[in-house]
C-alpha atoms as a PDB file:
ATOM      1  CA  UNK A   1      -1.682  99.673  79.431  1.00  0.00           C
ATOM      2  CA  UNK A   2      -0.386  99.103  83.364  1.00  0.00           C
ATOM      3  CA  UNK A   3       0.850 102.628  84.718  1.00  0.00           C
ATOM      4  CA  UNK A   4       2.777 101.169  87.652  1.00  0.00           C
ATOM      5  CA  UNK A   5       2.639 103.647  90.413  1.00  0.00           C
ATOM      6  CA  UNK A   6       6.274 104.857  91.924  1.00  0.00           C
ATOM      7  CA  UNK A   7       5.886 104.514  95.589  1.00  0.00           C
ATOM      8  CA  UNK A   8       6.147 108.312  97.286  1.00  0.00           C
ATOM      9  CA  UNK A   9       9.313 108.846  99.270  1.00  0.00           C
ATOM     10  CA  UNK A  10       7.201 109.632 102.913  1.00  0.00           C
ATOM     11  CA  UNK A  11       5.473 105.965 102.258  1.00  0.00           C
ATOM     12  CA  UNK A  12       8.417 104.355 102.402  1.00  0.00           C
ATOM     13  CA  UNK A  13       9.490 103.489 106.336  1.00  0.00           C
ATOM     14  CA  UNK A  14      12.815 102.279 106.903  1.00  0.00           C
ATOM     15  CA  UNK A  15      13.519  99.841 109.738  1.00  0.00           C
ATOM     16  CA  UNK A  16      14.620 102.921 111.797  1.00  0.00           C
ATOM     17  CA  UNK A  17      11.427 104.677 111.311  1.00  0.00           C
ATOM     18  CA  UNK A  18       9.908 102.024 112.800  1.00  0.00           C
ATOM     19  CA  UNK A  19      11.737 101.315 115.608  1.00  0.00           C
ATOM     20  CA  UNK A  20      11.671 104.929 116.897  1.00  0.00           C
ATOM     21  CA  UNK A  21       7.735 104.998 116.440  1.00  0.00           C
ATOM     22  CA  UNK A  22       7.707 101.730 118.730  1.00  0.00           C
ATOM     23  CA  UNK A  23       9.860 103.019 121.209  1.00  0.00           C
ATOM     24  CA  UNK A  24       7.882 106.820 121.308  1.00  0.00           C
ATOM     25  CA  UNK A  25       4.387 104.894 121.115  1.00  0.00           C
ATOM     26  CA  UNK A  26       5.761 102.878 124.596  1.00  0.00           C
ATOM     27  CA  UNK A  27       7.107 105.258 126.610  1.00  0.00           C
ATOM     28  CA  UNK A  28       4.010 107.240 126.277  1.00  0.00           C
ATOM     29  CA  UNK A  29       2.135 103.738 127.722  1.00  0.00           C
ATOM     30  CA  UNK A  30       4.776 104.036 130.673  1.00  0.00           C
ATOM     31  CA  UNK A  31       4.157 107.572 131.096  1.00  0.00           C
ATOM     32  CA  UNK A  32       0.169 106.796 131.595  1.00  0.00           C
ATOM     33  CA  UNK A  33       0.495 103.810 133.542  1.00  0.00           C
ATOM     34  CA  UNK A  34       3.494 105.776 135.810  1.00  0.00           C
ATOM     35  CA  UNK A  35       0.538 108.988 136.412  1.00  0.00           C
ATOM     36  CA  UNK A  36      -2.028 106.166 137.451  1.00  0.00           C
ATOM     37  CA  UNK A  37      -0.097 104.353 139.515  1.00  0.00           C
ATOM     38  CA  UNK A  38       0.860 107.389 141.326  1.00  0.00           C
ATOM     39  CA  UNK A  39      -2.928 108.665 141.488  1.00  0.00           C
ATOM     40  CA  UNK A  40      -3.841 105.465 142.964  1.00  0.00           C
ATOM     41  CA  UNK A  41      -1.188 105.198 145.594  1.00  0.00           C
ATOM     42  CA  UNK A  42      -2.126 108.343 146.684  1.00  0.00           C
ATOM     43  CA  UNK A  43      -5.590 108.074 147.258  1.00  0.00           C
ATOM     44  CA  UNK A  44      -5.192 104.700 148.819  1.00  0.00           C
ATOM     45  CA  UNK A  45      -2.234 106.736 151.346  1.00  0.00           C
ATOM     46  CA  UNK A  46      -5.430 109.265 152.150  1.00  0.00           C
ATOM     47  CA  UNK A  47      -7.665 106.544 153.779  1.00  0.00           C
ATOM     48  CA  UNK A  48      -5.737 105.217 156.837  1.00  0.00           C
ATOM     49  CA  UNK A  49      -4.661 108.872 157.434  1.00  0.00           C
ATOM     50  CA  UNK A  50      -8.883 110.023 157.685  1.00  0.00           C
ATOM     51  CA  UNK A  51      -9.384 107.362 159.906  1.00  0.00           C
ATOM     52  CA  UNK A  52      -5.973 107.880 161.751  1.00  0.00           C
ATOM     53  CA  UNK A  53      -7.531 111.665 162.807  1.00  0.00           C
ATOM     54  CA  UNK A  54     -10.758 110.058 163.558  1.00  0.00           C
ATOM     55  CA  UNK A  55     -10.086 107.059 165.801  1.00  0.00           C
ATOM     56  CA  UNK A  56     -11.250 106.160 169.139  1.00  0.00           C
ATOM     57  CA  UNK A  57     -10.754 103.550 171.131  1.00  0.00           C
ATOM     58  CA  UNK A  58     -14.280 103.121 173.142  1.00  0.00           C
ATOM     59  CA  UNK A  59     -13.841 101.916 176.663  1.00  0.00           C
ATOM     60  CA  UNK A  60     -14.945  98.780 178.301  1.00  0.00           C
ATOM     61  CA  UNK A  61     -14.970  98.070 181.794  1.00  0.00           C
ATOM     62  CA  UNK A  62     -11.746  99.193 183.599  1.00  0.00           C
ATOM     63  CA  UNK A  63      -9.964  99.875 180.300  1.00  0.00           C
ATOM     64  CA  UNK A  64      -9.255 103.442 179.463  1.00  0.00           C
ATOM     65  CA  UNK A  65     -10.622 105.429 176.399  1.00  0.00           C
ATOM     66  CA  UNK A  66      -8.304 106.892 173.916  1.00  0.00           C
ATOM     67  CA  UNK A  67      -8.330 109.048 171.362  1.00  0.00           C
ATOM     68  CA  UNK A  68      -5.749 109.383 168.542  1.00  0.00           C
ATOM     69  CA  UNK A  69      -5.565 113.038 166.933  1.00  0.00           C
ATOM     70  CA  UNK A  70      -3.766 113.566 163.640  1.00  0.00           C
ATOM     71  CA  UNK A  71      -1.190 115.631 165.405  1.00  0.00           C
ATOM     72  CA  UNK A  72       0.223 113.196 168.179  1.00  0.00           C
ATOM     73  CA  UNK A  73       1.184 109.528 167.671  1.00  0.00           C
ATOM     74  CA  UNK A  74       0.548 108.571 172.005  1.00  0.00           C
ATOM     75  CA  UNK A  75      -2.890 108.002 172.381  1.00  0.00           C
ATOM     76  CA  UNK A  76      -4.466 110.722 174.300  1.00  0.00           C
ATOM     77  CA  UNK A  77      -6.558 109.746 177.762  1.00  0.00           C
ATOM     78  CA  UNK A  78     -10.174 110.976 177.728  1.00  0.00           C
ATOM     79  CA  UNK A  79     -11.383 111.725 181.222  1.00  0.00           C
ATOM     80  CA  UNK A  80     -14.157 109.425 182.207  1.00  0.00           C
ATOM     81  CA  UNK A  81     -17.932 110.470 182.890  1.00  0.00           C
ATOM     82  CA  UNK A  82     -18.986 108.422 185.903  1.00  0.00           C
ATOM     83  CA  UNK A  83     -23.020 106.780 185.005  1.00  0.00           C
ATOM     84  CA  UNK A  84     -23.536 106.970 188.671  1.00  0.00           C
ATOM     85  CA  UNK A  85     -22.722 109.665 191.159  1.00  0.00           C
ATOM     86  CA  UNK A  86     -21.229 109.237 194.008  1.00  0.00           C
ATOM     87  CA  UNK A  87     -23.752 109.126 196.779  1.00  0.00           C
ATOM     88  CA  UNK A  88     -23.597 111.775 199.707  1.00  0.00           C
ATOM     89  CA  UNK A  89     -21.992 111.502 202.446  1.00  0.00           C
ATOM     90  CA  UNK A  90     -23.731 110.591 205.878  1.00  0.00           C
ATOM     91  CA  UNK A  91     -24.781 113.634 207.423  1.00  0.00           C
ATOM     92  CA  UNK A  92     -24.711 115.755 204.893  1.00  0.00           C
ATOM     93  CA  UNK A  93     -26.920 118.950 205.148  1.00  0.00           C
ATOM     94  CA  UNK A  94     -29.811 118.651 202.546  1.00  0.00           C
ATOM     95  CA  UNK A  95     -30.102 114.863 202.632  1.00  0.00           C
ATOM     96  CA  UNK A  96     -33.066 112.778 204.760  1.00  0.00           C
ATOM     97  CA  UNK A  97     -33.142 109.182 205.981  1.00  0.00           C
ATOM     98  CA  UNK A  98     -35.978 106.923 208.104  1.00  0.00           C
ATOM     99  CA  UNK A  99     -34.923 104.934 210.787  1.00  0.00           C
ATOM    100  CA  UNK A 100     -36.575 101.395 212.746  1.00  0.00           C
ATOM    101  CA  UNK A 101     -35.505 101.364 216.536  1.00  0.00           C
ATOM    102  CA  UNK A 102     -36.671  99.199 219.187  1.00  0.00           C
ATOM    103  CA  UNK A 103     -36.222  99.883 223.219  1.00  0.00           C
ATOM    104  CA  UNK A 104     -36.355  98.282 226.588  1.00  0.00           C
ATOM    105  CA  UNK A 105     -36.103 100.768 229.659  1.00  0.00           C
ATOM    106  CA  UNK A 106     -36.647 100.747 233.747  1.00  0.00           C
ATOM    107  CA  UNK A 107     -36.522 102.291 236.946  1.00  0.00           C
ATOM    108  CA  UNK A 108     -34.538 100.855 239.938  1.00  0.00           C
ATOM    109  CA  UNK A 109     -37.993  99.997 240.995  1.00  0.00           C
ATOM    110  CA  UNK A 110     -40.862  97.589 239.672  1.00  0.00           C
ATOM    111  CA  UNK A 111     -41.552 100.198 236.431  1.00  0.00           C
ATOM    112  CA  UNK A 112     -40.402  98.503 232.949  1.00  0.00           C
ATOM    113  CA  UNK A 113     -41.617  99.256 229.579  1.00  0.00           C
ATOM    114  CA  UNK A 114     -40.801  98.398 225.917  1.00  0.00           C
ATOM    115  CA  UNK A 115     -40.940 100.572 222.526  1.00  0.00           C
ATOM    116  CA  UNK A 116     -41.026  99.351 218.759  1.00  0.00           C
ATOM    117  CA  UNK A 117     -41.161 102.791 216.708  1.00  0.00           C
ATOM    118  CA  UNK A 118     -39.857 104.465 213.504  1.00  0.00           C
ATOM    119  CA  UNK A 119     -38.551 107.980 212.550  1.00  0.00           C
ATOM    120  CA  UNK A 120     -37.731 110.157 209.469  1.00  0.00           C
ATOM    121  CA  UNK A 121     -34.658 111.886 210.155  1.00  0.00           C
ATOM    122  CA  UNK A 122     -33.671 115.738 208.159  1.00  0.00           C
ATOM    123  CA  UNK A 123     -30.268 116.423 208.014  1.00  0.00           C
ATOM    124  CA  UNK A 124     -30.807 121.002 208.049  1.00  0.00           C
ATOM    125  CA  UNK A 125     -26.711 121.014 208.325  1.00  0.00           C
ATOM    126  CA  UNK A 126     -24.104 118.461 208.276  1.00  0.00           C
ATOM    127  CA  UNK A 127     -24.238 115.950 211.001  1.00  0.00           C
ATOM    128  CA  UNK A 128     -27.098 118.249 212.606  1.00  0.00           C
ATOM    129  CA  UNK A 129     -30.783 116.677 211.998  1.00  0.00           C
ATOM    130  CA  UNK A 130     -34.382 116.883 213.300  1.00  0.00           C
ATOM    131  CA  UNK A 131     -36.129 113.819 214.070  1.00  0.00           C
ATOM    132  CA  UNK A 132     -39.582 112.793 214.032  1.00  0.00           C
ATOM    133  CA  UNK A 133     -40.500 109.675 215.830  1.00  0.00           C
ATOM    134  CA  UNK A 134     -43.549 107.501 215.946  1.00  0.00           C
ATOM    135  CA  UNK A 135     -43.800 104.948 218.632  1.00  0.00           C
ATOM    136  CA  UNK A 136     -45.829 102.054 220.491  1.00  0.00           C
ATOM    137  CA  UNK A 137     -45.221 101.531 223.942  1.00  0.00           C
ATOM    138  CA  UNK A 138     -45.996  98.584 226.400  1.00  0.00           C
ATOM    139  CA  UNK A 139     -45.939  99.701 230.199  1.00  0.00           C
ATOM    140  CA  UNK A 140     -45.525  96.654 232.917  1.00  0.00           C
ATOM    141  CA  UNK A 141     -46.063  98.678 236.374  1.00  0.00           C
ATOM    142  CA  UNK A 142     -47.634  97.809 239.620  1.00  0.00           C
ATOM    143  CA  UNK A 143     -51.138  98.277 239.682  1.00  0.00           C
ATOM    144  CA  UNK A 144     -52.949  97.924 235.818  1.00  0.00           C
ATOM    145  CA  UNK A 145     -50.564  97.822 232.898  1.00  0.00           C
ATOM    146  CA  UNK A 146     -51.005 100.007 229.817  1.00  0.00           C
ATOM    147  CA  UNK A 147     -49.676 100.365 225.819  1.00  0.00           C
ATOM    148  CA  UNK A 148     -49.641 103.584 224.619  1.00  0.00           C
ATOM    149  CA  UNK A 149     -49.058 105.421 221.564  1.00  0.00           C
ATOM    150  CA  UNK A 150     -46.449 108.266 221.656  1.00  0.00           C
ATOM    151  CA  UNK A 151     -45.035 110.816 219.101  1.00  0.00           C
ATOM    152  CA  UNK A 152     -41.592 112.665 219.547  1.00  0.00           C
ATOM    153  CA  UNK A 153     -39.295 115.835 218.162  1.00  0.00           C
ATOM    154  CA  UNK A 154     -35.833 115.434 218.483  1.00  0.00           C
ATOM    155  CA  UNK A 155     -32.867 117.261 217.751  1.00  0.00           C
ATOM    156  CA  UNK A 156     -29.605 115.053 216.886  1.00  0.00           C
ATOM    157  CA  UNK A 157     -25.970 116.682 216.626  1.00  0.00           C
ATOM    158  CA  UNK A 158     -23.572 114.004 215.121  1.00  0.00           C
ATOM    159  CA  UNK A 159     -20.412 115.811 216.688  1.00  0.00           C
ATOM    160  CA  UNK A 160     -18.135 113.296 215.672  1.00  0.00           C
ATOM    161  CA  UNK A 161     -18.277 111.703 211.715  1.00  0.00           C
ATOM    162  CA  UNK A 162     -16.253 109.067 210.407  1.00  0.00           C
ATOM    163  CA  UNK A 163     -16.767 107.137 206.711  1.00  0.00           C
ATOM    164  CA  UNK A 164     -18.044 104.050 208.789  1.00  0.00           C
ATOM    165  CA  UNK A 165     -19.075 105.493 211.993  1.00  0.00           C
ATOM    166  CA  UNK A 166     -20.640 108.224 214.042  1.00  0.00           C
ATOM    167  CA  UNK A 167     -21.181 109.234 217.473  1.00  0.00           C
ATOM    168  CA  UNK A 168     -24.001 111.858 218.437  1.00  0.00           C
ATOM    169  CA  UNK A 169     -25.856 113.095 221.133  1.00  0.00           C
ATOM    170  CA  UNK A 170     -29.960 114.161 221.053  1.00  0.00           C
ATOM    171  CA  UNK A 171     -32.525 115.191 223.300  1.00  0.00           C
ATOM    172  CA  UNK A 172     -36.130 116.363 222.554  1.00  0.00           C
ATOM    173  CA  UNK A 173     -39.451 115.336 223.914  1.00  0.00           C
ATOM    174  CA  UNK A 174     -42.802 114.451 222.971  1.00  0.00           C
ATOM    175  CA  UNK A 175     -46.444 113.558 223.723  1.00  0.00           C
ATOM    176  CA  UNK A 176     -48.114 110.052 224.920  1.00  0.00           C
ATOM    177  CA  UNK A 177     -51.570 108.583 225.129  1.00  0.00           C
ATOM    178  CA  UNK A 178     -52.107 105.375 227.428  1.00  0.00           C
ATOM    179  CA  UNK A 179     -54.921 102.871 228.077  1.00  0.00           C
ATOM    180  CA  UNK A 180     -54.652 103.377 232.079  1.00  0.00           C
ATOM    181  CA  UNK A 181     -52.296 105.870 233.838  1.00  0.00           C
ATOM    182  CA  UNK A 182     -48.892 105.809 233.874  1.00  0.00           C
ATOM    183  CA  UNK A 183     -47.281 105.762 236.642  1.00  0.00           C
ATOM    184  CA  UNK A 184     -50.178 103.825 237.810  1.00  0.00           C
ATOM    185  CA  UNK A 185     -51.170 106.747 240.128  1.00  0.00           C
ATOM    186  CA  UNK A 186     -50.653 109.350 237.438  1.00  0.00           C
ATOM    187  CA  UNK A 187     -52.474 110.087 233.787  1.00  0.00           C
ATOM    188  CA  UNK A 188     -53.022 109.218 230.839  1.00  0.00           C
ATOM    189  CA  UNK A 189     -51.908 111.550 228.945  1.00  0.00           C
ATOM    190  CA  UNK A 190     -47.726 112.272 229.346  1.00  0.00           C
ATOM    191  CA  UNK A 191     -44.943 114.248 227.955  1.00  0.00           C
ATOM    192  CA  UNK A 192     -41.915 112.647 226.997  1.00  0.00           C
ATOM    193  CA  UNK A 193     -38.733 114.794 227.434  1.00  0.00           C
ATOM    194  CA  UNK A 194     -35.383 113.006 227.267  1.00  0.00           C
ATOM    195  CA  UNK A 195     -31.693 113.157 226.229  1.00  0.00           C
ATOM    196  CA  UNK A 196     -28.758 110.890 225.685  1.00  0.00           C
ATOM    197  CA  UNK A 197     -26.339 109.891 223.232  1.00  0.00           C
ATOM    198  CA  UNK A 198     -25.068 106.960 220.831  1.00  0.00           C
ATOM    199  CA  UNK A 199     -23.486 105.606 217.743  1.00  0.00           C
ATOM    200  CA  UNK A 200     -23.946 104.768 214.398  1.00  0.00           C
ATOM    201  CA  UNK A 201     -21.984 101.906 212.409  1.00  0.00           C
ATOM    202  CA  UNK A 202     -21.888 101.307 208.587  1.00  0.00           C
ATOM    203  CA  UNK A 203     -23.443  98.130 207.691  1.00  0.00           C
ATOM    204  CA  UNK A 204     -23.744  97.803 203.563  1.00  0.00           C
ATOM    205  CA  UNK A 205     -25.483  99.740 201.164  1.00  0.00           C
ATOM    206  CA  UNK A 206     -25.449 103.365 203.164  1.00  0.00           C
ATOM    207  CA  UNK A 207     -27.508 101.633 206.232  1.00  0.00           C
ATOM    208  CA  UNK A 208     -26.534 102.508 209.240  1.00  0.00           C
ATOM    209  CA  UNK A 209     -26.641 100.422 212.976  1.00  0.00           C
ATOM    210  CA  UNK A 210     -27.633 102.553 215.629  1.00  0.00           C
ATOM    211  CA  UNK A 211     -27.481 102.184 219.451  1.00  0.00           C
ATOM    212  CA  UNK A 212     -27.519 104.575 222.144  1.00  0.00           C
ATOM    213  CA  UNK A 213     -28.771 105.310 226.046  1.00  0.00           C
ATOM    214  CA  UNK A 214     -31.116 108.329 227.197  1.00  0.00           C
ATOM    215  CA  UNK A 215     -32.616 109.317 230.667  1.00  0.00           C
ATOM    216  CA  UNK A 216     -36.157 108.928 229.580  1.00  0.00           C
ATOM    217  CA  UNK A 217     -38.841 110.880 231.945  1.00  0.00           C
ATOM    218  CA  UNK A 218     -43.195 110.486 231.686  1.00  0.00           C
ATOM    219  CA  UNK A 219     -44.781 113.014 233.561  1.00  0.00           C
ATOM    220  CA  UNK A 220     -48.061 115.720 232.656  1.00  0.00           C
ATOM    221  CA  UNK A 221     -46.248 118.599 233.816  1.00  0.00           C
ATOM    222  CA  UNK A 222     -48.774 119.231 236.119  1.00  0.00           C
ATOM    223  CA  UNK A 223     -51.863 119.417 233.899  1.00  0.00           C
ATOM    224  CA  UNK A 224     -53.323 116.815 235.981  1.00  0.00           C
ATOM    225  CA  UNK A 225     -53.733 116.518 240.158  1.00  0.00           C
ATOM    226  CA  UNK A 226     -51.493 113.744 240.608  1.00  0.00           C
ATOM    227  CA  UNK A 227     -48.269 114.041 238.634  1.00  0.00           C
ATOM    228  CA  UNK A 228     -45.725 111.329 240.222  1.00  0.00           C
ATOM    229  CA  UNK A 229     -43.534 111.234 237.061  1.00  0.00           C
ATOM    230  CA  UNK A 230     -41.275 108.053 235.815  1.00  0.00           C
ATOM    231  CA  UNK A 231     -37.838 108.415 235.410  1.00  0.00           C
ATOM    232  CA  UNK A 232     -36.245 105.412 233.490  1.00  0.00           C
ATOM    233  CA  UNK A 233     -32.954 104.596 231.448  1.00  0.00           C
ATOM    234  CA  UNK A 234     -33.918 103.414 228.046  1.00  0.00           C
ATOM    235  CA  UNK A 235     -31.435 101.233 225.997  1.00  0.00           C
ATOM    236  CA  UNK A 236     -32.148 101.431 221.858  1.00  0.00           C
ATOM    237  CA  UNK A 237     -31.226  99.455 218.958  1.00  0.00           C
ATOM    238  CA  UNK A 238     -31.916 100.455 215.230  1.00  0.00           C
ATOM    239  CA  UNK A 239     -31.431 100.486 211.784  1.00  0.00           C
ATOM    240  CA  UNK A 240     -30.727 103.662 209.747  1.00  0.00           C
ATOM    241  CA  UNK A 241     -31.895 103.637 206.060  1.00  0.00           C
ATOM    242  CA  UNK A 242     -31.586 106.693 203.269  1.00  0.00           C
ATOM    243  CA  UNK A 243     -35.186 107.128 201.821  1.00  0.00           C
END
């Protein structure tokens, strides 16, 4: 015998049923996909705004570096770091330089000599320097000529400093050794005292043209019988060169 089941009254769904378990089972889909959407947009939002605080903008030759800071939307100028600094300025106290020079000087009679030489040069304050000077001399007097070999202190005062040019005065003296005497019917063996003045004129690269005049006088104060002395006026040329 068939028993024919009676179908229960909650298994029955009526078209309405249905349609309002569609409708809750989408909107909760919408909800989910709305809340993702949103989480995504969001974190995507949070990347340019990281890098925003954290931008710069390196420099490049003559273009200025920036930096862009979370809280201002001008880029801000960063101040600039030279590689290189800025090289003294001639003169200045604490800084040393060599010089080259060469020299032609006479008497207003037959008594002519010439001078190649070099110094180092210490600047104690600005524009003030002591000088040490190395230098070969050629004598052409009457009688037998002579070279010699002669070292010098001098004291140089720069009184008046421009960016491309100088004008000083020095004096000092020094010591001399010859082959034969000088003046011919002297010695020796000489001191060198002398003072005079001259210029100095920017060339390139912090070298320096010099020229200048000084009253140059030879004599052995003495230490020997004959002391006839030579008083000259020496013209110099030279270049100027920071060590």
């Amino acid at each position: 015998m068939n028993i024919q089941e009676k179908p229960s009254f909650l298994s029955v769904r009526s078209p309405f049923d249905c349609s309002v378990r569609r409708l809750m089972l989408g909107t909760t889909a919408l909800a989910g996909a709305c809340c993702l959407t949103v989480a995504m947009a969001a974190e995507v939002a949070a990347v340019p705004e990281a890098a925003a605080e954290n931008a710069v903008i390196e420099q490049s030759g003559d273009v200025e570096q920036f930096v862009v800071s979370d809280d201002a939307t001008v880029p801000t100028p960063i101040a600039q770091s030279s590689s290189e600094a800025e090289p003294p300025a001639f003169g200045t106290a604490g800084t040393q330089r060599w010089y080259v020079h060469g020299s032609v000087a006479g008497d207003l009679d037959d008594d002519f000599w010439g001078m190649v030489g070099g110094g180092a040069t210490h600047f104690f304050a600005d524009g003030h320097s002591v000088n040490l000077e190395l230098n070969g001399f050629a004598f052409d007097q009457p009688g037998d000529d002579a070279v010699g070999l002669n070292l010098n202190l001098l004291l140089r005062s720069h009184w008046l400093r421009r960016e491309n040019w100088s004008l000083y005065v020095d004096g000092g003296a020094g010591i001399i050794g010859t082959t034969n005497d000088v003046p011919s019917d002297g010695s020796s063996f000489n001191f060198t005292p002398q003072v005079g003045g001259g210029a100095t004129f920017n060339l390139q690269d912090e070298k320096r043209l010099m020229v200048g005049l000084r009253w140059h006088h030879i004599s052995n104060a003495d230490t020997f019988e004959s002391n006839p002395g030579l008083d000259t006026l020496q013209g110099y040329v030279g270049v100027n060169l920071p060590f």
